[in-house]
C-alpha atoms as a PDB file:
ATOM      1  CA  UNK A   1       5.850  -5.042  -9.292  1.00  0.00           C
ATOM      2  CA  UNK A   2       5.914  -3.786  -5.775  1.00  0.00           C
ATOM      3  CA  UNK A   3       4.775  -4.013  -2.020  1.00  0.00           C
ATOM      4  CA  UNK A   4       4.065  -0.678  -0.798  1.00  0.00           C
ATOM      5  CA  UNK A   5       2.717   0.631   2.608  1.00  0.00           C
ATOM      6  CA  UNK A   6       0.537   3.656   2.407  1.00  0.00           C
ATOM      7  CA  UNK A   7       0.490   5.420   5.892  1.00  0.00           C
ATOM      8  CA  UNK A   8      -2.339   7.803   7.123  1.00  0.00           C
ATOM      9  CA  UNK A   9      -0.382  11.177   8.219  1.00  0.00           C
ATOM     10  CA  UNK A  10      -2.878  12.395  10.372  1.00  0.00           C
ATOM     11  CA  UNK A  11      -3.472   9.008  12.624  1.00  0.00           C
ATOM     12  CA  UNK A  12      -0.573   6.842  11.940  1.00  0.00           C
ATOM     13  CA  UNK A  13      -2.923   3.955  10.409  1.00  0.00           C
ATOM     14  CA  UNK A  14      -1.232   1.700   7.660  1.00  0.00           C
ATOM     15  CA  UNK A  15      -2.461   0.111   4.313  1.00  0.00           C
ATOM     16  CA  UNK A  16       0.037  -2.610   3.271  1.00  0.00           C
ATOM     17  CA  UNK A  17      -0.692  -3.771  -0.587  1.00  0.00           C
ATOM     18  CA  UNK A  18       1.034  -4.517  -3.998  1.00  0.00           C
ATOM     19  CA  UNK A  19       1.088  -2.736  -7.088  1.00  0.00           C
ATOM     20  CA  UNK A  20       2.184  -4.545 -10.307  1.00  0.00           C
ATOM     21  CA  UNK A  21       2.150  -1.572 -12.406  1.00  0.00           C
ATOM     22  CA  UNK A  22       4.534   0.057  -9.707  1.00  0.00           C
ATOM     23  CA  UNK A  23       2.324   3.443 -10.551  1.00  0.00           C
ATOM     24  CA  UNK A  24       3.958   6.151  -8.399  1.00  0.00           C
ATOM     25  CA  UNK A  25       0.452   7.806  -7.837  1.00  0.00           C
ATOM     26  CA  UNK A  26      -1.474   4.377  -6.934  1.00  0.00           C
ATOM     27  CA  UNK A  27      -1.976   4.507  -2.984  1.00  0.00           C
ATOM     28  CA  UNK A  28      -4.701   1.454  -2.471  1.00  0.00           C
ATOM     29  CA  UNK A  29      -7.709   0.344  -3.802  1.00  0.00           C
ATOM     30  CA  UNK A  30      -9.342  -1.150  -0.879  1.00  0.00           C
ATOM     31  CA  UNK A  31     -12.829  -0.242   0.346  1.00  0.00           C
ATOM     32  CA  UNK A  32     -10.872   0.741   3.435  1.00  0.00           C
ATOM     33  CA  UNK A  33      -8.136   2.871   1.499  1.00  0.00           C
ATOM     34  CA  UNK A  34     -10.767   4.230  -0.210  1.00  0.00           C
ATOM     35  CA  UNK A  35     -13.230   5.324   2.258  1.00  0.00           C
ATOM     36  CA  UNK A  36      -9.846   7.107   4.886  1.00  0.00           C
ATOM     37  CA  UNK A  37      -8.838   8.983   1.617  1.00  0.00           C
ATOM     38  CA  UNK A  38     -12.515  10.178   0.858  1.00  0.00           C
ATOM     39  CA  UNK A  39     -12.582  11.323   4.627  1.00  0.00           C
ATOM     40  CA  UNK A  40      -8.753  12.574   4.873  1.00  0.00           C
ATOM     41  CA  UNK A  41      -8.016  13.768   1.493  1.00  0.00           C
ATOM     42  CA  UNK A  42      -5.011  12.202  -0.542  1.00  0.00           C
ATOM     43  CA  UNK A  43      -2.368  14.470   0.739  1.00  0.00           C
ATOM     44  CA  UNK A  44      -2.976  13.296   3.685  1.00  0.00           C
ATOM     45  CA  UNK A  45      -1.159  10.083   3.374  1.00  0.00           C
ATOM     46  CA  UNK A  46       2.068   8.799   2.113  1.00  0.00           C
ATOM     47  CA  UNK A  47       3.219   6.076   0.141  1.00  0.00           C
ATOM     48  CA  UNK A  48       6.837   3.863   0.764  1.00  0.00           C
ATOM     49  CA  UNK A  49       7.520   1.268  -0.878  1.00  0.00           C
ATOM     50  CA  UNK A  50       8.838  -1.894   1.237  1.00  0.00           C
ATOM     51  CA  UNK A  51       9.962  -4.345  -1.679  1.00  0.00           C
ATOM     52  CA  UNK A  52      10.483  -4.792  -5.708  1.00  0.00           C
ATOM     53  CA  UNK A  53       9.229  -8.116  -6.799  1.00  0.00           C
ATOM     54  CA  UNK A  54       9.855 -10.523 -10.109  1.00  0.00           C
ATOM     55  CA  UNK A  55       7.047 -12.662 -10.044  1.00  0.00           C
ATOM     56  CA  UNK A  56       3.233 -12.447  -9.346  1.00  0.00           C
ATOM     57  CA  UNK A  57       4.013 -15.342  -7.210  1.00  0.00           C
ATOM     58  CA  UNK A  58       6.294 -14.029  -4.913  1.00  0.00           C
ATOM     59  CA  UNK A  59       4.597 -10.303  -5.239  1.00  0.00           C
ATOM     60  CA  UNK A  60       2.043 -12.652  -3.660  1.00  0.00           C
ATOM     61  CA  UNK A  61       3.783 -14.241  -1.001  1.00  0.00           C
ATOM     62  CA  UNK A  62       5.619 -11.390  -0.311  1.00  0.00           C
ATOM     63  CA  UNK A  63       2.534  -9.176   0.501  1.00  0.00           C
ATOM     64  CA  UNK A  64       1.286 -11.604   3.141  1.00  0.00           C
ATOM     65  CA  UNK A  65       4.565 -11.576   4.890  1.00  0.00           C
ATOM     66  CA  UNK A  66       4.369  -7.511   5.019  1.00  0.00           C
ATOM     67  CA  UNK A  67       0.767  -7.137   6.076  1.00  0.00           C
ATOM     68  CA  UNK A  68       2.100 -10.314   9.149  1.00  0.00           C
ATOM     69  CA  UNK A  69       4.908  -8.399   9.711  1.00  0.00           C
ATOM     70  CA  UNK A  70       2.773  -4.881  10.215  1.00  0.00           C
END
């Protein structure tokens, strides 16, 4: 399970989410994600993850501190 922030290449905008498959080709799901990758294309955007978590809980608690932090 990870935290991962997916960054827009072409205007620096950031997606912070979590992933508990940890899929390598999983960039966001959002209605936001979705609608910059429909406009910029998927290549267009990179993914890093920020942190591996054990528990749904923390993968939780974790993701709120990112997205504060961002």
């Amino acid at each position: 399970m990870i935290i991962y922030k997916t960054t827009n290449l072409l205007n620096g905008k950031i997606y912070i989410g979590q992933d508990t498959n940890s899929n390598p080709n999983y960039i966001g799901s959002g209605k936001i994600i979705k609608e910059a990758i429909k406009k910029y294309g998927k290549s267009n955007f990179s993914k890093e993850i920020l942190e591996e978590c054990e528990t749904i809980e923390y993968l939780n608690e974790r993701e709120i501190y990112w997205i504060s932090l961002f």
